[in-house]
N, C-alpha and C. Protein backbone atom coordinates (compact mmCIF):
# COMPACT_ATOMS: atom_id res chain seq x y z
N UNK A 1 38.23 -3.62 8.89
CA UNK A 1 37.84 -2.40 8.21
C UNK A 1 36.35 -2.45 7.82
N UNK A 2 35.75 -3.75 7.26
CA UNK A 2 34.48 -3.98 6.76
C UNK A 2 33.58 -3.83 8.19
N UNK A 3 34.02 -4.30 9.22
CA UNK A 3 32.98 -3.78 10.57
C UNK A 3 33.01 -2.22 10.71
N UNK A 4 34.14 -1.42 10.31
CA UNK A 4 34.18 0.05 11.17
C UNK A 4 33.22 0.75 9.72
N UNK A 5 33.01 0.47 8.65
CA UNK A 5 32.49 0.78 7.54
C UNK A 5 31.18 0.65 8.12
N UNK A 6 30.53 -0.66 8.10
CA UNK A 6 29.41 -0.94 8.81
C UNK A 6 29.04 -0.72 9.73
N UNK A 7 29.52 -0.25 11.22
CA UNK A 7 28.96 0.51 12.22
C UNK A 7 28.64 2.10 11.48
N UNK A 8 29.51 2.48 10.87
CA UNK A 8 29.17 4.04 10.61
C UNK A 8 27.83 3.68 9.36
N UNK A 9 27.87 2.75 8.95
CA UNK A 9 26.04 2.93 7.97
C UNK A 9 24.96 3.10 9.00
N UNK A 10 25.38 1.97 10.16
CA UNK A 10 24.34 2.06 11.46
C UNK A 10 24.12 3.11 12.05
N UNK A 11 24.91 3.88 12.06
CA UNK A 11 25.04 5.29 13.35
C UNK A 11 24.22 6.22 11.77
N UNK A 12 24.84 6.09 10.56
CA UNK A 12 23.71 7.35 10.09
C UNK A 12 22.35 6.36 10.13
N UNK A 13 21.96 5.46 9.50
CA UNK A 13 20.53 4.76 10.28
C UNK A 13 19.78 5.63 11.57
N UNK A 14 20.52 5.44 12.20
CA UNK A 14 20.18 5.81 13.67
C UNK A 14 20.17 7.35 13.88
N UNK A 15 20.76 8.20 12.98
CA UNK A 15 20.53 9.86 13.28
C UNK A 15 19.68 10.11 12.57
N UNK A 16 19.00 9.37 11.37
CA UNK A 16 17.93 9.44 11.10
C UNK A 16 16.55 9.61 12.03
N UNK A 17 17.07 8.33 12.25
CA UNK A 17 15.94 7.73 13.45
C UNK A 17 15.90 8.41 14.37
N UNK A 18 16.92 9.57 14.91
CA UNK A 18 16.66 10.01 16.53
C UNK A 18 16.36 11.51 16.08
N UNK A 19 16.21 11.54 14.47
CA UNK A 19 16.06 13.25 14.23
C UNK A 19 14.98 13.25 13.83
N UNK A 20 14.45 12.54 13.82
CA UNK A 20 12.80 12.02 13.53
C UNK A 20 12.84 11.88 11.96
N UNK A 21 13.60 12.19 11.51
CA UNK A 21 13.79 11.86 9.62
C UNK A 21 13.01 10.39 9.36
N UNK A 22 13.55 9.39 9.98
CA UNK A 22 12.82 8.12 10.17
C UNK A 22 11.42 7.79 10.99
N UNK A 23 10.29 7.26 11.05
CA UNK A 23 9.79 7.12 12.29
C UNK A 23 9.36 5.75 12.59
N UNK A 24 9.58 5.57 13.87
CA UNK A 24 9.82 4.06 14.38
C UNK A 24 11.74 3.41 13.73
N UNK A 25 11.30 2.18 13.30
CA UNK A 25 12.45 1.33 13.10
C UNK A 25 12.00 1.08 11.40
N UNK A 26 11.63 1.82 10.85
CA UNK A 26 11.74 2.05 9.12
C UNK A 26 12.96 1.31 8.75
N UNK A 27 14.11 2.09 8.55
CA UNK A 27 15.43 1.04 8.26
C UNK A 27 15.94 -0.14 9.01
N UNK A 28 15.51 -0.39 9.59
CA UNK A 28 15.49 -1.49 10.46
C UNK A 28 14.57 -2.78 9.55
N UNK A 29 13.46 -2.08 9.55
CA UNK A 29 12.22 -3.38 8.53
C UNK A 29 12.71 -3.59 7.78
N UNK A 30 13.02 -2.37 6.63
CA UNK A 30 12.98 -2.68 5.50
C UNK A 30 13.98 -3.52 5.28
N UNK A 31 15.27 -3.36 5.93
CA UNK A 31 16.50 -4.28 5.52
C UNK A 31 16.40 -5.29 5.92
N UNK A 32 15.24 -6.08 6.65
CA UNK A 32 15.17 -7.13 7.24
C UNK A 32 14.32 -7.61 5.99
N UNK A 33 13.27 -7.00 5.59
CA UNK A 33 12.33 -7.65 4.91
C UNK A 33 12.99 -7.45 3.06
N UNK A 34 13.92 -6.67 3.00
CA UNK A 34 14.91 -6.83 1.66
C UNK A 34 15.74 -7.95 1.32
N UNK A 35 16.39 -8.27 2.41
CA UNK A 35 17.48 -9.05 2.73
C UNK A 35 16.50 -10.61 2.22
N UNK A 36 14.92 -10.05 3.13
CA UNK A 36 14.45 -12.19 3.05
C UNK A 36 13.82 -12.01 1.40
N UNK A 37 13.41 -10.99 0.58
CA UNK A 37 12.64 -10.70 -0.76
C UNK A 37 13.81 -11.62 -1.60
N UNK A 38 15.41 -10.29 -1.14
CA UNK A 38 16.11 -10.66 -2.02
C UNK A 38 16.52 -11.86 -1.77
N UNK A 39 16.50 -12.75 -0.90
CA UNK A 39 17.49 -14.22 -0.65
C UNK A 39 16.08 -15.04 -1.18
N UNK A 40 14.35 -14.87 -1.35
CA UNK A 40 13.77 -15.55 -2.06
C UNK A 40 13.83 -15.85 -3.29
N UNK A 41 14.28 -14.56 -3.96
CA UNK A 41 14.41 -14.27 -5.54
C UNK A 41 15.91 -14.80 -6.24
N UNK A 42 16.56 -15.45 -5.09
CA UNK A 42 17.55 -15.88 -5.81
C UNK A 42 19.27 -15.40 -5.59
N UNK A 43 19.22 -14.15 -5.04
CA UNK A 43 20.32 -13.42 -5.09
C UNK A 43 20.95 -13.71 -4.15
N UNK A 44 22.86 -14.35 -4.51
CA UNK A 44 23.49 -14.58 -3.86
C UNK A 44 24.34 -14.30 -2.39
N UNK A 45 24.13 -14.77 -1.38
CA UNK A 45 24.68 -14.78 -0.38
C UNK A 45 25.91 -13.23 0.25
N UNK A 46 26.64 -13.41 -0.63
CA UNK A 46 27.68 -12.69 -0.98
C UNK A 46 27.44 -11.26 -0.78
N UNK A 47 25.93 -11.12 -2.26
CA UNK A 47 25.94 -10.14 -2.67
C UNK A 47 24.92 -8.97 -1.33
N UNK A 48 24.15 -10.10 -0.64
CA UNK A 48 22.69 -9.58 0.46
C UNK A 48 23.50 -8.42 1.14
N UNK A 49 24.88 -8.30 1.19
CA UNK A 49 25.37 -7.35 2.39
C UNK A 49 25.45 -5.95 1.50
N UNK A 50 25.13 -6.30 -0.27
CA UNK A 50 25.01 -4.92 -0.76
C UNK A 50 23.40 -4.39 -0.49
N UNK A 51 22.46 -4.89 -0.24
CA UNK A 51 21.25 -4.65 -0.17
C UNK A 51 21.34 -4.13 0.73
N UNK A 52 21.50 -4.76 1.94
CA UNK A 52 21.64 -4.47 3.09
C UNK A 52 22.22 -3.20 3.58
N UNK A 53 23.01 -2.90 3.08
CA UNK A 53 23.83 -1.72 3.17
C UNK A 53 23.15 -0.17 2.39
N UNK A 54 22.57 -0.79 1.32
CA UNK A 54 21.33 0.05 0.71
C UNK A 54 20.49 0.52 1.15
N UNK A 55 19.62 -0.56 1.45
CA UNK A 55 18.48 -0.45 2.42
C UNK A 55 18.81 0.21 3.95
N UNK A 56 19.81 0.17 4.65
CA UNK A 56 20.14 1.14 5.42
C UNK A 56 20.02 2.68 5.35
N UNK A 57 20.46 2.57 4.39
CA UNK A 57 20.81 4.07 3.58
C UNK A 57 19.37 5.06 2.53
N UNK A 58 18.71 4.20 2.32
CA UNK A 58 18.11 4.51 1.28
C UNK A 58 17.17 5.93 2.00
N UNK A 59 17.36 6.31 2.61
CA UNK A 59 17.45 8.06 2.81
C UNK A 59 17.94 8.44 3.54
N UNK A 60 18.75 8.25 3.38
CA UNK A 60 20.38 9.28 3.86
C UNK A 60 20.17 10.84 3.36
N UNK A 61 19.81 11.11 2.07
CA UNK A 61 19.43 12.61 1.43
C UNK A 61 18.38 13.37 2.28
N UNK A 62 17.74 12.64 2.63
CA UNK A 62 17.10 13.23 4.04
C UNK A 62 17.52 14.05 5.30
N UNK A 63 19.12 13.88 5.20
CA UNK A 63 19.53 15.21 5.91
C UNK A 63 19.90 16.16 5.28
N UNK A 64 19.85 16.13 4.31
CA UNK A 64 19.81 17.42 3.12
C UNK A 64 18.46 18.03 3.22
N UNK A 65 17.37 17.76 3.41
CA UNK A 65 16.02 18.43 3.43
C UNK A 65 16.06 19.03 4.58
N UNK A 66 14.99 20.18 4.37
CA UNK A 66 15.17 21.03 5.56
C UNK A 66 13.87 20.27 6.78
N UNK A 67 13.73 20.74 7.86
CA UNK A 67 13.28 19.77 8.96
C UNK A 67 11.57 20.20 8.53
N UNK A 68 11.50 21.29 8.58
CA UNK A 68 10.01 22.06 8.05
C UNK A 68 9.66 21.36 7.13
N UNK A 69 9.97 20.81 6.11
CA UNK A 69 9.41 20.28 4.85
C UNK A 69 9.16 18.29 5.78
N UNK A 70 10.41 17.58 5.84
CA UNK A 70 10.45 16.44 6.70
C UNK A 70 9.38 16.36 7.56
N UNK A 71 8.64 17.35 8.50
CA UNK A 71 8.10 17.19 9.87
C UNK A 71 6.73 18.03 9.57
N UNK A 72 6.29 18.71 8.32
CA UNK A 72 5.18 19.46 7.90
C UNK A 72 4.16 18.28 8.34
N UNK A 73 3.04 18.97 9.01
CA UNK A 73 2.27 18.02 9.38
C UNK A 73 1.07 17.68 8.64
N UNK A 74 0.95 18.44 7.48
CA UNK A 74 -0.19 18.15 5.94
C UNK A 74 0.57 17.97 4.95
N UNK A 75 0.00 18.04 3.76
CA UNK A 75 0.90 17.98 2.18
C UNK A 75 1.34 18.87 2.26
N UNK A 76 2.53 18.17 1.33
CA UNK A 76 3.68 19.47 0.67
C UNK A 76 3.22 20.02 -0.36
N UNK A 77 3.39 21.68 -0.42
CA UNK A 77 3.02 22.11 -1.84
C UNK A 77 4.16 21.42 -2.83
N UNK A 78 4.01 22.21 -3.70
CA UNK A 78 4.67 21.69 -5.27
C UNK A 78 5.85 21.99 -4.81
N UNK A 79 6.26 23.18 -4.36
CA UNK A 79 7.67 23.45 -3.96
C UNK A 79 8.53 22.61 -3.02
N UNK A 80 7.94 22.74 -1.96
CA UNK A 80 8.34 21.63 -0.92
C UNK A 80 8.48 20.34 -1.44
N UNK A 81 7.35 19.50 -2.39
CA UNK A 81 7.49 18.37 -3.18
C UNK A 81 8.84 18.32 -3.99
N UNK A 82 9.00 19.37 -4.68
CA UNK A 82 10.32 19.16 -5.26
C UNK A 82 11.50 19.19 -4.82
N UNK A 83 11.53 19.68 -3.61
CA UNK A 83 12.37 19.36 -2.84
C UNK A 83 12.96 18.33 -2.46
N UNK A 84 11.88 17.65 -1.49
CA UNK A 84 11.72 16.18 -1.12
C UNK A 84 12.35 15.57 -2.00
N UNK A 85 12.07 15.65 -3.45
CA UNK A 85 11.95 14.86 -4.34
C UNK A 85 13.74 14.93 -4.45
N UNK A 86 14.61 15.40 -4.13
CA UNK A 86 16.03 15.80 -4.20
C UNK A 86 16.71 14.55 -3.34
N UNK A 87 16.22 14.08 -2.41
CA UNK A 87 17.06 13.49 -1.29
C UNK A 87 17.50 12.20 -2.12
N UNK A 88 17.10 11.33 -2.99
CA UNK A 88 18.03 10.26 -3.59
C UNK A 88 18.97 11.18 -4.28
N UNK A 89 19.24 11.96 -4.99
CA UNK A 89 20.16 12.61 -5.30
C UNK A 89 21.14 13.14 -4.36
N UNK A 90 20.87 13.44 -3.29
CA UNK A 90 21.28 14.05 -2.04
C UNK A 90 22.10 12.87 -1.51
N UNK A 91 21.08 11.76 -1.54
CA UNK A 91 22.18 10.37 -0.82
C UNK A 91 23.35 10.02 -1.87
N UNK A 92 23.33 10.05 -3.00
CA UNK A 92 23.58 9.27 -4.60
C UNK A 92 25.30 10.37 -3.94
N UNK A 93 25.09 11.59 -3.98
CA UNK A 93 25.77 13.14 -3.86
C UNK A 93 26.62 12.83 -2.47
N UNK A 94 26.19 12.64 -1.20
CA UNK A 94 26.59 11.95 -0.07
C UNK A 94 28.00 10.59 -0.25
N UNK A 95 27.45 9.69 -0.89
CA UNK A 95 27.90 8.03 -0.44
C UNK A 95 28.26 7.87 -2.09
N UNK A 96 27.87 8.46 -3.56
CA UNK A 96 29.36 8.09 -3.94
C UNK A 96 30.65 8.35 -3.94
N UNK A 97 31.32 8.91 -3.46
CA UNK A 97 32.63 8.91 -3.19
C UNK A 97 32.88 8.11 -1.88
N UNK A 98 32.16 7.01 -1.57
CA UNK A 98 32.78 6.11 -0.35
C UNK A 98 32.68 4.68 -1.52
N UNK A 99 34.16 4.55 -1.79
CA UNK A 99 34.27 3.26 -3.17
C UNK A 99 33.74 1.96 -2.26
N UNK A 100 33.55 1.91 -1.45
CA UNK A 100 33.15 0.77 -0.44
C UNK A 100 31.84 0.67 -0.22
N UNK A 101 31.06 1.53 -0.63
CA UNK A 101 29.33 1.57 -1.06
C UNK A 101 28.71 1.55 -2.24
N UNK A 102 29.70 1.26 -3.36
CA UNK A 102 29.05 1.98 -4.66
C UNK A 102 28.41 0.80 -5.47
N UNK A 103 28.54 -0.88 -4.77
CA UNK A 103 27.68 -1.93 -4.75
C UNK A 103 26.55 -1.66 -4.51
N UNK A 104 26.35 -0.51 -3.55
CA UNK A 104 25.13 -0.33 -2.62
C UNK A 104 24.11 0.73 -2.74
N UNK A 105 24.60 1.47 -3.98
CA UNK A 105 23.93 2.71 -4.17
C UNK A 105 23.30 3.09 -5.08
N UNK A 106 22.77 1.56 -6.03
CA UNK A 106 21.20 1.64 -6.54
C UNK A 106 20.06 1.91 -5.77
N UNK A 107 20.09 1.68 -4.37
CA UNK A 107 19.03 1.69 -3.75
C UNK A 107 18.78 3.08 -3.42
N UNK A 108 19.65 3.67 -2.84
CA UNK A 108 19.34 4.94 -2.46
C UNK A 108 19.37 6.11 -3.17
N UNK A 109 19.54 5.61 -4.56
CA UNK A 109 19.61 6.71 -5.41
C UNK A 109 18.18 6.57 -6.55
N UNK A 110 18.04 5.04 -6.78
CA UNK A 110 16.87 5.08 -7.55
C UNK A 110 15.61 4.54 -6.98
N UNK A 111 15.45 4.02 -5.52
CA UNK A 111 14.37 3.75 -5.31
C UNK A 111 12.79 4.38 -4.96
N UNK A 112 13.36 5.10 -5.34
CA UNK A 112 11.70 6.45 -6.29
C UNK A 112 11.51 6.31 -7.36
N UNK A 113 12.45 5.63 -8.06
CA UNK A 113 11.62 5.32 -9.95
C UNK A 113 10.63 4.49 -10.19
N UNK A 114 9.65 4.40 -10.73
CA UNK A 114 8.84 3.77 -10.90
C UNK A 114 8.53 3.10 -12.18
N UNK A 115 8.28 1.69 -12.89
CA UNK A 115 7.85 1.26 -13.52
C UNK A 115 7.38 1.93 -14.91
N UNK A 116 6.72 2.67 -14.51
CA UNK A 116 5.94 3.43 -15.89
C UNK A 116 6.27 4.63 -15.37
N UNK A 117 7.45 4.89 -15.43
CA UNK A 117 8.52 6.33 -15.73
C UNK A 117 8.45 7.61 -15.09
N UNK A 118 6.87 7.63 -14.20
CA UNK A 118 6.69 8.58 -13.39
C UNK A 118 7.65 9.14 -11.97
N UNK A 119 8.73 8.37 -11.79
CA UNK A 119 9.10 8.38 -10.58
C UNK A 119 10.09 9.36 -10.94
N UNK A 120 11.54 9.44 -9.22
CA UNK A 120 12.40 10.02 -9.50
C UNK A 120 12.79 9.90 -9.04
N UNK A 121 14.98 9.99 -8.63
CA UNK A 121 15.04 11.66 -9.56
C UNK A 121 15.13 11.71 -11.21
N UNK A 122 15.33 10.38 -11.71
CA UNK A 122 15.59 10.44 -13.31
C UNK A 122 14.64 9.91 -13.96
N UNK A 123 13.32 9.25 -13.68
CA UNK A 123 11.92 9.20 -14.23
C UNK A 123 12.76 8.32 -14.88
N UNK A 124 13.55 7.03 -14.85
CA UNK A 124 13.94 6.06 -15.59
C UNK A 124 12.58 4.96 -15.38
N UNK A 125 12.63 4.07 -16.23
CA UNK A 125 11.24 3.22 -16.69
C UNK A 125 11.68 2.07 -16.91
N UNK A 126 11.01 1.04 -16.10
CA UNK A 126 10.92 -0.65 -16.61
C UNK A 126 12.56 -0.79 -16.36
N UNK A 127 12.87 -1.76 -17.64
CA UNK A 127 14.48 -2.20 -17.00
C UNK A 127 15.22 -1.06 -16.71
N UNK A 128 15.16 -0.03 -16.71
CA UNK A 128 16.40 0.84 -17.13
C UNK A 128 16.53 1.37 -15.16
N UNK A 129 15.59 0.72 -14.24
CA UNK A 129 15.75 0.00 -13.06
C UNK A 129 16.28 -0.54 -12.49
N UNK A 130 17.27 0.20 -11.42
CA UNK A 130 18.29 -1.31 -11.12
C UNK A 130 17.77 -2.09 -10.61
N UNK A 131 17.80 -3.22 -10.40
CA UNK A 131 17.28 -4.48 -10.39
C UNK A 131 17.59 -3.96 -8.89
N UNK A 132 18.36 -3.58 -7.97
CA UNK A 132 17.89 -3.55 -6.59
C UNK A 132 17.18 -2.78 -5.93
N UNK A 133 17.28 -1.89 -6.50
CA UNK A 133 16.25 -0.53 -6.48
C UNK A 133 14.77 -0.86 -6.72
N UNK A 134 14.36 -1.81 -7.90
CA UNK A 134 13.26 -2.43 -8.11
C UNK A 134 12.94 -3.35 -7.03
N UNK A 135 13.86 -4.30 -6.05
CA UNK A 135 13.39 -4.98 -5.18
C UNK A 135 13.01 -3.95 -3.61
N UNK A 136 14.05 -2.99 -3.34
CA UNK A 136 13.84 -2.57 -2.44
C UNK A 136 12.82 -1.43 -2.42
N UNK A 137 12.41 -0.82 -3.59
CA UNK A 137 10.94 -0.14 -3.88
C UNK A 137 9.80 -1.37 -3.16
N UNK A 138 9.37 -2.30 -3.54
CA UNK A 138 8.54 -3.05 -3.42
C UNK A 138 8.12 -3.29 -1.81
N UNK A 139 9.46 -3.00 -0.91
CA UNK A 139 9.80 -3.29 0.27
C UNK A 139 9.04 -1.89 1.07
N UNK A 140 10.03 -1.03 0.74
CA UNK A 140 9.51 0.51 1.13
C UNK A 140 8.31 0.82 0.98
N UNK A 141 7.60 0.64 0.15
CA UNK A 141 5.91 0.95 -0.58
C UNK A 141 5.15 -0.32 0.47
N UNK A 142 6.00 -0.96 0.99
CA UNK A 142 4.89 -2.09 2.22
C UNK A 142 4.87 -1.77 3.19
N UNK A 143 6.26 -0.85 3.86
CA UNK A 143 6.45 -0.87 5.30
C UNK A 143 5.96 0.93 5.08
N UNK A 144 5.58 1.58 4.11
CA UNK A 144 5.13 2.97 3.95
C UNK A 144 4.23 2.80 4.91
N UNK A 145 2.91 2.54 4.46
CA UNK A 145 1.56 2.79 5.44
C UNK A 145 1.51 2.80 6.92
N UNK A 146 3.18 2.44 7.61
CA UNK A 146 2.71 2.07 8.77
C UNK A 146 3.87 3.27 9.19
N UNK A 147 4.32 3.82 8.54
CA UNK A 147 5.19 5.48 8.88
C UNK A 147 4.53 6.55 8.52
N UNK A 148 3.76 6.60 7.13
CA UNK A 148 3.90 7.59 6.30
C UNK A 148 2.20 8.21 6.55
N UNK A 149 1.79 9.38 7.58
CA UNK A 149 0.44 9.55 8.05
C UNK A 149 0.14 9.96 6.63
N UNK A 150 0.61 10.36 5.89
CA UNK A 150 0.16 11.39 4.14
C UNK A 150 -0.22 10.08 3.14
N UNK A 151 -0.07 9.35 3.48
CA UNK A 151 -1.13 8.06 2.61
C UNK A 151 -2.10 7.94 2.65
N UNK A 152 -2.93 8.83 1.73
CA UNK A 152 -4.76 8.65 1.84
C UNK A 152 -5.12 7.33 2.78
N UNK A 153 -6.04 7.89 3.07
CA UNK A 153 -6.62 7.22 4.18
C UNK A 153 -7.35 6.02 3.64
N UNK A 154 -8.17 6.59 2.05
CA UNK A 154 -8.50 5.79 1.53
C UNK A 154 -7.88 4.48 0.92
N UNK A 155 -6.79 4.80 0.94
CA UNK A 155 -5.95 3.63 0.18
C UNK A 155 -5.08 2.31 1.26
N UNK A 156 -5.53 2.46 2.69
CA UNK A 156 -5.07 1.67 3.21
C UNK A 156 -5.94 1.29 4.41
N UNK A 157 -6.42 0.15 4.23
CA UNK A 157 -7.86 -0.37 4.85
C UNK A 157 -7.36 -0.49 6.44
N UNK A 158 -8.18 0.00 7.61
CA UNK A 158 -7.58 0.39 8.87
C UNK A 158 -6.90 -1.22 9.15
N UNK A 159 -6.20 -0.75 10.15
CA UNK A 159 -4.85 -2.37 10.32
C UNK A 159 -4.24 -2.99 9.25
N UNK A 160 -4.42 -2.31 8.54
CA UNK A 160 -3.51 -2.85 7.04
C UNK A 160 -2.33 -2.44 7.22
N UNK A 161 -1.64 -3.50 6.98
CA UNK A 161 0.12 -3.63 7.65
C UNK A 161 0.69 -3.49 5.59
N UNK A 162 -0.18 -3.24 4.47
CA UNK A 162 0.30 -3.44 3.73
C UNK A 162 0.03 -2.48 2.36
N UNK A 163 0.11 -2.32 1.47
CA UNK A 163 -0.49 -1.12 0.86
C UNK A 163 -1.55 -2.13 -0.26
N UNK A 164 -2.39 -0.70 0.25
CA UNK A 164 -3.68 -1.42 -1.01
C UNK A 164 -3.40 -1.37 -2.33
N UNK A 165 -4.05 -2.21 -3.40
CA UNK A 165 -3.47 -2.46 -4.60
C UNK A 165 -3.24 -0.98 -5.85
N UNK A 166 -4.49 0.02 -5.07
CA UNK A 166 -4.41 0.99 -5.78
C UNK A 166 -2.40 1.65 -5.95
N UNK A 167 -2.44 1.42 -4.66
CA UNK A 167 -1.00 2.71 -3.95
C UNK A 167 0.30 1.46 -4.86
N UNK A 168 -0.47 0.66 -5.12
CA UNK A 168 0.89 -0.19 -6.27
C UNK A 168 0.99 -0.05 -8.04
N UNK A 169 0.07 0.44 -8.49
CA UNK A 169 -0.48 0.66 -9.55
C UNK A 169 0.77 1.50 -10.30
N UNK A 170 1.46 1.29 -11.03
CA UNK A 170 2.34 1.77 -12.10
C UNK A 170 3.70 1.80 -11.44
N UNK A 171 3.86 1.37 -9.89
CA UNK A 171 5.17 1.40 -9.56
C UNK A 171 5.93 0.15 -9.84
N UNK A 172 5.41 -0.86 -10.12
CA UNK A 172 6.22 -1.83 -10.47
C UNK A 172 6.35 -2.31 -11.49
N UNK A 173 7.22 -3.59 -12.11
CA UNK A 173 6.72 -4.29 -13.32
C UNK A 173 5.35 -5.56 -12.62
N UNK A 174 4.31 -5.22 -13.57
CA UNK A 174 3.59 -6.02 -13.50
C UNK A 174 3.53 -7.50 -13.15
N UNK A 175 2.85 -7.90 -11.79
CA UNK A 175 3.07 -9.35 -11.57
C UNK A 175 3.99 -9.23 -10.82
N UNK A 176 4.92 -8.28 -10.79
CA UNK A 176 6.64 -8.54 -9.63
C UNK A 176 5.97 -8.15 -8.03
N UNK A 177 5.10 -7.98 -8.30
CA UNK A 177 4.95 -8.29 -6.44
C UNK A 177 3.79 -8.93 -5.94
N UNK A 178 3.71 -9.53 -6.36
CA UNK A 178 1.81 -10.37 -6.28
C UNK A 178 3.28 -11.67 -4.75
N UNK A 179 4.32 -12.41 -5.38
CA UNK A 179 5.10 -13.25 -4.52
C UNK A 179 5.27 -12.63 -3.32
N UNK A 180 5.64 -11.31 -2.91
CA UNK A 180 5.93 -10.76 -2.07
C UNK A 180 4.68 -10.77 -0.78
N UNK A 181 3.59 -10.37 -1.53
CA UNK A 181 2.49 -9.96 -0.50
C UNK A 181 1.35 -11.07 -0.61
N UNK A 182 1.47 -12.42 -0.99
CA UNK A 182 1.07 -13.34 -1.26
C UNK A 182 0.69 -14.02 0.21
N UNK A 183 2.17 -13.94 1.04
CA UNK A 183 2.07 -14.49 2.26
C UNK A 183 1.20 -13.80 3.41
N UNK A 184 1.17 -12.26 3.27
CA UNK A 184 1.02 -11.49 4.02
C UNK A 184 -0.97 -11.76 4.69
N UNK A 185 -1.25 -11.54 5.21
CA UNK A 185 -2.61 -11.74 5.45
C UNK A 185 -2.71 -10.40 6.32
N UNK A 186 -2.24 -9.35 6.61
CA UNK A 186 -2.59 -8.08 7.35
C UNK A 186 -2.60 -8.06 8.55
C-alpha cells in the first residue's frame, strides 16, 4: 500500500513538471538536497520519508492557480500576488484528508513562512515554524535562483547556483543556514 501511495506523490511531482508548474527537476533537487540537510541535522531515518514526501509536494496548490498568473512572463501585480500566495493553502486544502500524508504536510503548507513573520499563508514567526517547513524553506530559497527568472538579477551573482545573502535576510532563524551553504562554493 505504502508503494501505491508513493507512486501517486510521484505522478503529481511529475504533472507539475510536464505542465510547466515546475521547471526543470525542482522537486526532484529539492527532495534530494532535504533528505541530505535533514539526515545532517540529525533527523531520524524513519522519519526522512516524511520530508521526502513533503518536499515532493510542496506545490501541489499550484494546480489551483490559474496558468496566466504561473507562466506570466514579468511580475505579478498585487492581485495575481495574492493569489499565488494561496497555493500552500491550496496544497494544505488538497492532501489533508489523505491520513497517510499528514506527517508530511508541514512542508507544503508552511514553507512560505518566514522567520520574522513576513511570510505566508499564516505570517507565523520564529518557532511557531514547523521545524520541517523551516528546513525545507532553506532548501527551496537555494534551488530558487536556478528556476525562478523573477529573482532580481541583482541578487544572484551570474553562475550562482545559490542565493545571495541579501535574498536570505529575515527568512530564517539567524545562523540556521550559514551549515547548509558552507560547503557550497557556486
Amino acid at each position: 500500500m505504502s508503494l501505491a501511495y508513493d507512486a501517486a506523490i510521484e505522478s503529481w511531482a511529475q504533472v507539475l513538471e510536464l505542465s510547466n508548474r515546475e521547471n526543470g527537476a525542482h522537486a526532484y533537487r529539492v527532495v534530494e538536497l532535504t533528505i541530505k540537510l535533514a539526515r545532517s541535522m540529525g533527523i531520524a531515518e524513519q522519519e526522512l520519508i516524511h520530508f521526502r514526501r513533503g518536499a515532493l509536494l510542496h506545490d501541489v496548490g499550484k494546480l489551483g492557480i490559474p496558468e496566466a498568473i504561473l507562466n506570466k512572463p514579468g511580475p505579478l501585480d498585487e492581485a495575481e500576488w495574492k493569489i499565488m500566495q494561496t497555493h500552500p493553502q491550496l496544497a494544505y486544502d488538497l492532501l489533508s484528508s489523505v491520513n497517510y500524508l499528514a506527517p508530511a504536510l508541514d512542508i507544503p503548507h508552511y514553507h512560505h513562512e518566514r522567520w520574522d513573520g513576513s511570510g505566508y499563508p499564516e505570517g507565523l514567526r520564529e518557532e511557531q515554524i514547523p521545524f520541517p517547513a523551516r528546513i525545507f524553506a532553506i532548501v527551496d530559497v537555494y534551488d530558487a535562483p536556478d528556476i525562478h527568472p523573477l529573482v532580481p538579477a541583482g541578487l544572484v551573482p551570474p553562475g550562482c547556483h545559490k542565493p545571495y545573502p541579501k535574498l536570505l535576510r529575515g527568512n530564517f532563524r539567524p545562523g540556521g543556514c550559514q551549515g547548509f551553504f558552507a560547503g557550497d562554493e557556486g
